[in-house]
Protein backbone atom coordinates (compact mmCIF):
# COMPACT_ATOMS: atom_id res chain seq x y z
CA UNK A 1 22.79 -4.30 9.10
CA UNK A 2 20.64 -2.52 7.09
CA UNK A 3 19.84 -2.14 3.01
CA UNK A 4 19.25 1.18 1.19
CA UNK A 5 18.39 1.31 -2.63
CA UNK A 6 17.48 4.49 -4.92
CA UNK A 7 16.02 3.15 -8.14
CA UNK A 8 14.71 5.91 -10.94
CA UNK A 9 12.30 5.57 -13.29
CA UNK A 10 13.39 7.42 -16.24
CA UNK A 11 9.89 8.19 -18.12
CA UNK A 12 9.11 10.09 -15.07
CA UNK A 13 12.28 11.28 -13.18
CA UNK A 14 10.70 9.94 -9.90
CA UNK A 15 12.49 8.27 -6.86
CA UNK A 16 11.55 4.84 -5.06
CA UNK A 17 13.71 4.03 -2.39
CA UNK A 18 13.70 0.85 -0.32
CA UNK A 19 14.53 0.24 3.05
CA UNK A 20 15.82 -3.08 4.60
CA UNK A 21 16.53 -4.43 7.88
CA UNK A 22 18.58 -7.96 7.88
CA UNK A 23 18.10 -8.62 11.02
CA UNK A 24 14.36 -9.21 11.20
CA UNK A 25 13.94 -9.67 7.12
CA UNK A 26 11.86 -6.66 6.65
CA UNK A 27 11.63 -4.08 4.42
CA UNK A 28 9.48 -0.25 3.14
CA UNK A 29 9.25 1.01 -0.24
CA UNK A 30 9.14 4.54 -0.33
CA UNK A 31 6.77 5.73 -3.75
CA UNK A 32 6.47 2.64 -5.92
CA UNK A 33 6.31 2.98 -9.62
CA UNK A 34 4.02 0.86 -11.41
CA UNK A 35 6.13 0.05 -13.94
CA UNK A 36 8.93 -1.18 -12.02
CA UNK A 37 6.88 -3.81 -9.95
CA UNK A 38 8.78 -6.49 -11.28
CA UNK A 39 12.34 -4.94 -9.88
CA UNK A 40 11.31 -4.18 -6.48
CA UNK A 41 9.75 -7.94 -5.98
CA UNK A 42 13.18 -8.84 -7.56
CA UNK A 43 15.42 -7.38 -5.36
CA UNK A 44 13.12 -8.16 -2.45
CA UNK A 45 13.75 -11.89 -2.96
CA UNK A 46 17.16 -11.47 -3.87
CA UNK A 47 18.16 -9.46 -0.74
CA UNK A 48 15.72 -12.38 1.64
CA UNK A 49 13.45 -8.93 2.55
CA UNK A 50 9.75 -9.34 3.46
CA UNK A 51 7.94 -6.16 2.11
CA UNK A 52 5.87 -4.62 5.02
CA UNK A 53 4.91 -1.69 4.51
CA UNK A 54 4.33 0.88 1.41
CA UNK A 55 4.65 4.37 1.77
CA UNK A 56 3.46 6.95 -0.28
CA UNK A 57 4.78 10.76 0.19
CA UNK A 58 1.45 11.86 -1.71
CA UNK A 59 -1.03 11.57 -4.47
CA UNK A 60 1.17 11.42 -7.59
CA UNK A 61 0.36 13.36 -10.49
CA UNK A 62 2.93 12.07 -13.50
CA UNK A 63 3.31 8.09 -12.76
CA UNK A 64 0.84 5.57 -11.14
CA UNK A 65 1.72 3.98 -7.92
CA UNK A 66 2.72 0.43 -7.52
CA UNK A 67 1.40 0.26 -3.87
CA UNK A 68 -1.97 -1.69 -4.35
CA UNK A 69 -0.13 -4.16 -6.52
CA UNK A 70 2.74 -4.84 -3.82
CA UNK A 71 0.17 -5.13 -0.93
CA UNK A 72 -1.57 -7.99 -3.07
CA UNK A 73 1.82 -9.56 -3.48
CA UNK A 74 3.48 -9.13 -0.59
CA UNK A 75 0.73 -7.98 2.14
CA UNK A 76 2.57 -4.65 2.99
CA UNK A 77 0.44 -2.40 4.33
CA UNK A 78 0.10 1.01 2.35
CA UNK A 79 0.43 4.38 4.23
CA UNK A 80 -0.31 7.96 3.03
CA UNK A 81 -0.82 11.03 4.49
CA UNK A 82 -4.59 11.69 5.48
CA UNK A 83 -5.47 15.04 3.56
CA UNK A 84 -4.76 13.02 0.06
CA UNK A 85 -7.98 11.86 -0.61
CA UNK A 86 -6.63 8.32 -0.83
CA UNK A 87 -9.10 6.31 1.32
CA UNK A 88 -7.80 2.92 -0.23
CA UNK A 89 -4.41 3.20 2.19
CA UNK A 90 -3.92 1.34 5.20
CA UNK A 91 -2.46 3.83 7.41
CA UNK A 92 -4.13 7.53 7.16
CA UNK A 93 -0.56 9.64 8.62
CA UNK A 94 -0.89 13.67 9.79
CA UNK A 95 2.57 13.58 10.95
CA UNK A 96 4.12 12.95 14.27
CA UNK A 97 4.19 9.01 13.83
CA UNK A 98 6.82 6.38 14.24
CA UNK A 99 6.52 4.05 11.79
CA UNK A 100 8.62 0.71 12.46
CA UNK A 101 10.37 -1.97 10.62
CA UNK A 102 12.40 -4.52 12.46
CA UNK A 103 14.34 -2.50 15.32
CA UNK A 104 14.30 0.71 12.73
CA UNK A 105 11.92 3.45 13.20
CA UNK A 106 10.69 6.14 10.23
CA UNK A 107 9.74 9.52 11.83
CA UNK A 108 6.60 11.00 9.49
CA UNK A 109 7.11 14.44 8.92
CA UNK A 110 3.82 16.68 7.86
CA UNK A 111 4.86 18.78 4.81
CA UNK A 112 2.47 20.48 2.85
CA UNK A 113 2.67 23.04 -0.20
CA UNK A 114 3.21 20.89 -2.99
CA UNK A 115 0.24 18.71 -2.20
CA UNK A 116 -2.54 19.20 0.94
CA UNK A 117 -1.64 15.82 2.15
CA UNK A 118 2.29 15.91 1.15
CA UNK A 119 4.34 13.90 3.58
CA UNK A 120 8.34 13.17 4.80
CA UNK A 121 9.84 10.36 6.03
CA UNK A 122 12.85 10.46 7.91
CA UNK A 123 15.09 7.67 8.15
CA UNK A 124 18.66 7.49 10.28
CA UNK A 125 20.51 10.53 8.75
CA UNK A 126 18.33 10.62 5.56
CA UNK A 127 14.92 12.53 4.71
CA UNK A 128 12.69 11.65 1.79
CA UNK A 129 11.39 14.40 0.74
CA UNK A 130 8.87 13.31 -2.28
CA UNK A 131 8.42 16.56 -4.47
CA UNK A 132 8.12 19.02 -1.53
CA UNK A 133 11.94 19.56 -1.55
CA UNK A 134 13.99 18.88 -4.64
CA UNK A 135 17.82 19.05 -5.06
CA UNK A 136 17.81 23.00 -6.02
CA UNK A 137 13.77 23.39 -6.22
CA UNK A 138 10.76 22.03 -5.06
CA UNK A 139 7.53 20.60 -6.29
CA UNK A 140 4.89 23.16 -7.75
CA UNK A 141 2.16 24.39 -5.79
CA UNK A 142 -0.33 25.11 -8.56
CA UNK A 143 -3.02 21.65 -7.92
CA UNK A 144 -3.69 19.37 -5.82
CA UNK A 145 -4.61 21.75 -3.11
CA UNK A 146 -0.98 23.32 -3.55
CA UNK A 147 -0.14 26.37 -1.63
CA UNK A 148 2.86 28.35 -1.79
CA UNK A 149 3.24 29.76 1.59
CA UNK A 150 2.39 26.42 3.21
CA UNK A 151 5.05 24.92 1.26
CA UNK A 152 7.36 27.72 2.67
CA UNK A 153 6.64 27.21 5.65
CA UNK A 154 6.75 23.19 5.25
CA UNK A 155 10.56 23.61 4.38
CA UNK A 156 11.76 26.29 6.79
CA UNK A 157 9.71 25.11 9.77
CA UNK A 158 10.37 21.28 9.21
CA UNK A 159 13.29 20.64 7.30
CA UNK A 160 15.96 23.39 7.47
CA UNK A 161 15.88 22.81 11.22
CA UNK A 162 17.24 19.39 11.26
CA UNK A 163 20.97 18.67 11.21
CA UNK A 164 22.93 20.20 8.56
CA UNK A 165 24.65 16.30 7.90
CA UNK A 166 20.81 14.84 7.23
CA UNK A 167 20.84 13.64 3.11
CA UNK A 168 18.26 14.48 1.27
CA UNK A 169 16.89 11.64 -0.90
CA UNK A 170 14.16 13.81 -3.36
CA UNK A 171 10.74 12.22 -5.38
CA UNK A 172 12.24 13.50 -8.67
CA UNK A 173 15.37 14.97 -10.00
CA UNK A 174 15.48 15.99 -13.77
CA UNK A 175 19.37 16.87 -13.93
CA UNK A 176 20.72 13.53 -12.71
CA UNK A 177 21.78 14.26 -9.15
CA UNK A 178 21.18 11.87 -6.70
CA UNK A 179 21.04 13.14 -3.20
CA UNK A 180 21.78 16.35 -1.35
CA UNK A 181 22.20 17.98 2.19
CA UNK A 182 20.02 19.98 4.76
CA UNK A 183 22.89 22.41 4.98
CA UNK A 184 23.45 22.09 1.24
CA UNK A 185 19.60 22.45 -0.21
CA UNK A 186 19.55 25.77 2.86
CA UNK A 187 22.53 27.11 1.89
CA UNK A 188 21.74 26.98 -1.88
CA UNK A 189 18.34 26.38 -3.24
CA UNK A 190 18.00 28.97 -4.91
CA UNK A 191 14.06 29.04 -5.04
CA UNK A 192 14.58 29.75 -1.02
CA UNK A 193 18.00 31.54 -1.02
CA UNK A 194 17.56 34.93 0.23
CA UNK A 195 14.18 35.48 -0.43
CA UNK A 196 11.11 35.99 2.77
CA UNK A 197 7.83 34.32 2.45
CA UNK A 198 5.87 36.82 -0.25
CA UNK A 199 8.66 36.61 -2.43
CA UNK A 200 8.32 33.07 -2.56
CA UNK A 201 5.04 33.24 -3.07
CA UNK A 202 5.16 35.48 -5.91
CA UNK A 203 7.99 33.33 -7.38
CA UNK A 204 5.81 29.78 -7.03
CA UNK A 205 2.73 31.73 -8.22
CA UNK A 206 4.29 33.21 -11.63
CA UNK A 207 6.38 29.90 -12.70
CA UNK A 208 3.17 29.26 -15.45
CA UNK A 209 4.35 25.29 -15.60
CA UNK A 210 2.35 23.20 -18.10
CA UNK A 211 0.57 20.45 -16.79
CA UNK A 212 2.24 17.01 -16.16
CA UNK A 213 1.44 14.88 -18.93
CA UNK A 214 -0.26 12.49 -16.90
CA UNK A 215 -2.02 13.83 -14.27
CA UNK A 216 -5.45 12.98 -15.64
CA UNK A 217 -4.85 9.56 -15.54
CA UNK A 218 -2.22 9.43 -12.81
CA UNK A 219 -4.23 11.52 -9.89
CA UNK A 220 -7.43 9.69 -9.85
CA UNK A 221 -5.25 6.27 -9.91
CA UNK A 222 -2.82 7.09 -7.13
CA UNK A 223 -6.30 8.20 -5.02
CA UNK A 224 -7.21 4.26 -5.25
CA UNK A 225 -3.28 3.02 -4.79
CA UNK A 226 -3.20 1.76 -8.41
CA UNK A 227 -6.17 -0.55 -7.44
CA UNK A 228 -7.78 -2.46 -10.47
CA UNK A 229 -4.90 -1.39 -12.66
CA UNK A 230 -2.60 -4.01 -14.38
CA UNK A 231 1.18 -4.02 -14.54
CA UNK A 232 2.52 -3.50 -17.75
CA UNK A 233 6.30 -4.68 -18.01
């Protein structure tokens, strides 16, 4: 048997998720939020899970990462993807890895566009995306080393290609939907929908998005996991 939670922390409209396994006691946790450190240890000892690993699906630019704190805590291990600039992880990922927990494996998907270093992890029938694919969007391409095209071809080279069944689990949503569809986001995201490669590009390039309010505390944070940083409740 296995245990799947989606928390959200509303300040920020991002996603955590975590993973269990009853079986062997073990558990992931997909893009902690620092502020919810105390819920995720919570529910960790109420559901008998040992936390063992951390992952992160990039460098976050509007919340600070819980990851450095949990590894303290818990002695998870703390993965990223290798082109973030985040030399405090564990586990430098490029995609292509099988990450395991128990007897259940997490398939690391490379996806790029959003971020250089942008990652997805897929799980059984469900992909977490982080802010490369959004229900009905995706994540801006304007810093970070963000690239249009690369995120086009993240999504339609990686992602539409899997089963049309596969949810999609995001690393925001602003409009209070939960989870989506391969076939669903392929059919119908309308910032892909119809349109070839330039005209994406021209679309991602002329959205003129102010900056997230926190990035200038939030990106050179999440580059050290949160490390030195206090919880505040």
């Amino acid at each position: 048997m296995v245990y799947f939670r989606q928390m959200l922390d509303h300040s920020s409209s991002a996603y955590s998720y975590l993973l269990g396994e009853y079986a062997s006691h073990q558990a992931v946790l997909i893009d902690p939020v620092m502020q919810h450190l105390d819920l995720y240890l919570s529910v960790l000892r109420e559901k008998n899970l040992e936390l063992v690993l951390v992952l992160e699906t990039h460098v976050h630019a509007d919340h600070v990462t819980a990851a450095d704190l949990l590894r303290k805590i818990t002695g998870a291990q703390v993965a990223i993807g290798q082109h973030c600039n985040a030399p405090c992880a564990d586990i430098q990922l490029c995609g292509g890895e099988i990450l395991t927990f128990g007897e259940e494996s997490i398939d690391v998907l490379s996806t790029p566009g959003h971020t250089t270093g942008s990652l997805s992890y897929l799980w059984q029938d469900r992909l977490f995306t982080g802010d490369a694919l959004l229900i009905g969007g995706c994540g801006r391409t304007d810093f970070q080393g963000g690239d249009a095209g690369t995120l086009y071809d993240s999504i339609t080279h990686k992602i539409w290609p899997l089963a049309d069944e596969t949810l999609i689990y995001p690393g925001h949503d602003y409009h209070q939907h939960y989870v989506s569809s391969v076939a669903q986001e392929r059919q119908g995201n309308p910032r892909f929908l119809g349109k070839s490669r330039d005209e994406f590009i021209v679309l991602m390039n002329n959205l003129d998005l102010p900056a997230p309010r926190l990035i200038h505390q939030a990106v050179p944070a999440n580059r050290q996991c949160g490390k030195g940083l206090q919880h505040a409740a």
